[in-house]
Protein backbone atom coordinates (compact mmCIF):
# COMPACT_ATOMS: atom_id res chain seq x y z
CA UNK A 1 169.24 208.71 298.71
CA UNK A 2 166.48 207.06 296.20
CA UNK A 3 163.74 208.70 295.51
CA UNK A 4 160.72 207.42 293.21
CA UNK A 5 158.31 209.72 291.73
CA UNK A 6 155.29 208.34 290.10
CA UNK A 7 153.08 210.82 287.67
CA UNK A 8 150.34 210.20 285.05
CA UNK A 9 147.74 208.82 287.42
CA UNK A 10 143.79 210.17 287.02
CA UNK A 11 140.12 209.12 286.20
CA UNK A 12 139.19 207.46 283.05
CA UNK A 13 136.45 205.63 281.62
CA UNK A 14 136.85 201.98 280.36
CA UNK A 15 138.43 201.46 277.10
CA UNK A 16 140.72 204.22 278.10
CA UNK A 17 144.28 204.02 277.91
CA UNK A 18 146.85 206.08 280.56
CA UNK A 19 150.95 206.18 280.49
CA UNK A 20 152.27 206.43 284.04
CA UNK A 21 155.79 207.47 284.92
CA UNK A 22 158.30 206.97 287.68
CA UNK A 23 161.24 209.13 287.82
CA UNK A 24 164.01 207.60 289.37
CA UNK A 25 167.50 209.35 291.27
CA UNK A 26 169.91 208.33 293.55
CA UNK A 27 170.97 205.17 291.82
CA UNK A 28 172.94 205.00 288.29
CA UNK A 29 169.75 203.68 286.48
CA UNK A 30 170.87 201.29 284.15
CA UNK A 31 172.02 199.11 286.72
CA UNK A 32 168.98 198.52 288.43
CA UNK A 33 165.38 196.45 287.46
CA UNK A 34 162.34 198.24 288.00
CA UNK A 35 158.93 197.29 288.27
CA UNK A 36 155.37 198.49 288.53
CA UNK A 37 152.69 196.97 291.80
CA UNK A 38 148.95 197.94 292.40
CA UNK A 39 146.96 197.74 295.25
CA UNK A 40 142.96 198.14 294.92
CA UNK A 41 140.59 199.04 298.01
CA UNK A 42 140.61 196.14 300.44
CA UNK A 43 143.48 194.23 298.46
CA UNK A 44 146.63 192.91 298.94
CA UNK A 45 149.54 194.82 296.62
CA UNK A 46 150.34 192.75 293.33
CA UNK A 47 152.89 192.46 290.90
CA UNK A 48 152.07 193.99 287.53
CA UNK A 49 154.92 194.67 285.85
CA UNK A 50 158.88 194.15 285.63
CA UNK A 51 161.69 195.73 283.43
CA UNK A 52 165.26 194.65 283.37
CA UNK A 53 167.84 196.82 283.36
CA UNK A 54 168.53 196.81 279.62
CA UNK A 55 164.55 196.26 279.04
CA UNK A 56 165.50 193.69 276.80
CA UNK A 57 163.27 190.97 279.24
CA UNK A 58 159.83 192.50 280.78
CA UNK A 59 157.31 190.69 282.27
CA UNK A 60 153.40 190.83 282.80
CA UNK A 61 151.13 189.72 285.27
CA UNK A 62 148.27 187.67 283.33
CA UNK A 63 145.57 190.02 284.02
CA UNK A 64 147.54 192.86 282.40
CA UNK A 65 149.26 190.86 279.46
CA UNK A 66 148.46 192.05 276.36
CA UNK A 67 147.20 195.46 277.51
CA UNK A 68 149.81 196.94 279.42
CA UNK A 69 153.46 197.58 278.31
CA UNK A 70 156.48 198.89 280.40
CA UNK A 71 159.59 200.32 279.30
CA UNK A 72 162.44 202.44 280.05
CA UNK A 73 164.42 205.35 279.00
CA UNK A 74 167.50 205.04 280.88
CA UNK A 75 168.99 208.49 279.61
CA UNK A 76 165.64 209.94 281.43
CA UNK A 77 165.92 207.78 284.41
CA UNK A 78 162.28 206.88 283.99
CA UNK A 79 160.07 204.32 283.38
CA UNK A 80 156.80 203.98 282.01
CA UNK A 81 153.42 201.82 281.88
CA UNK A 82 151.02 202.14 278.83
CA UNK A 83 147.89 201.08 280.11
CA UNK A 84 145.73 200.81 277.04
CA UNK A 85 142.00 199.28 277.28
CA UNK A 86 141.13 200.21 280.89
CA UNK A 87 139.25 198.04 283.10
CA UNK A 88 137.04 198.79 286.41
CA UNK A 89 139.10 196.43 287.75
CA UNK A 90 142.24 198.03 286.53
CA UNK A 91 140.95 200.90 289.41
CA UNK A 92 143.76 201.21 292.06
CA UNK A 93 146.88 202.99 293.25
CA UNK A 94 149.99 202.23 291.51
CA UNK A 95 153.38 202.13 292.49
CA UNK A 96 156.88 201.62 291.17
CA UNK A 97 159.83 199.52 292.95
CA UNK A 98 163.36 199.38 292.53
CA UNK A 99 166.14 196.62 292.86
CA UNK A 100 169.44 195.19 291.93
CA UNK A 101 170.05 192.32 290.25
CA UNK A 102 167.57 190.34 288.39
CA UNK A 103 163.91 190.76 287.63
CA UNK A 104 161.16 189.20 290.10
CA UNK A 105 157.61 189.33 290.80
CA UNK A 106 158.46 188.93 294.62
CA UNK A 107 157.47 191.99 296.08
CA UNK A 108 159.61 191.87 298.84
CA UNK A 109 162.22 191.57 296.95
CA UNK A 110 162.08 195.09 295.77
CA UNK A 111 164.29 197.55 297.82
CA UNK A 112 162.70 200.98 296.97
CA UNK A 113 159.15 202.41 296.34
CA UNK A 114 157.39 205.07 295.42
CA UNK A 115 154.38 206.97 296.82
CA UNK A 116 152.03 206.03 294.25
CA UNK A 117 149.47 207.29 291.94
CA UNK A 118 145.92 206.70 291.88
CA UNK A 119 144.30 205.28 288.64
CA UNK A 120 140.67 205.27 288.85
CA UNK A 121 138.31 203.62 285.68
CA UNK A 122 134.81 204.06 285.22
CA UNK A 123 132.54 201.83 283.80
C-alpha cells in the first residue's frame, strides 16, 4: 500500500522561505517520479513541481521558477520543496503525487497523493 506523508507546512510572512517534505512507502522509490501540486481557496489544483526518478530532470511551474527547488533523497524515500521568497499568493495547501514512468505536469496522470499541508504567507 502507498502512503504519502507531507510535513513542513505553517504560517510565514512574505520573504520567508519553508522546506516541505513527503515521505514516501510502499513503492521502491527510485523507480518512481514525484511531484509537488497546490490548491488555493476557491482554485483549481496546479502543478508546481516535478522530480524524476534520478532527479537529474525537475521541472517548475513559471510562477515558482526561480524560487522554489525540489529534490530527492532516495535513501530517505523523501522528497522535498525549498520554498524560498514567499508570496501571499504562494498561500495554499500543498500536496505531493506519485507515478511511474516519466515526469508530467498532467495531474491526472499522477497515481498517488498525499493529504497535504497547509502553507499560509502573510503579507
Amino acid at each position: 500500500q502507498v502512503q504519502l506523508v507531507e510535513s513542513g507546512g505553517g504560517l510565514v510572512q512574505a520573504g520567508d522561505s519553508l522546506k516541505l517534505s513527503c515521505a514516501a512507502s510502499g513503492r521502491t522509490f527510485s523507480t518512481v517520479v514525484m511531484a509537488w501540486f497546490r490548491q488555493a481557496p476557491g482554485k483549481e489544483r496546479e502543478f508546481v513541481a516535478g522530480i524524476s526518478r534520478t532527479g537529474d530532470y525537475t521541472t517548475y511551474a513559471i510562477s515558482v521558477k526561480g524560487r522554489f527547488t525540489i529534490s530527492r533523497d532516495n535513501a530517505k524515500n523523501t522528497t522535498y520543496l525549498q520554498m524560498n521568497s514567499l508570496k501571499p499568493e504562494d498561500t495554499a495547501i500543498y500536496y505531493c503525487a506519485l507515478k511511474g514512468g516519466i515526469t508530467t505536469r498532467s495531474e491526472t496522470a499522477y497515481d498517488y497523493w498525499g493529504q497535504g499541508t497547509q502553507v499560509t504567507v502573510s503579507s
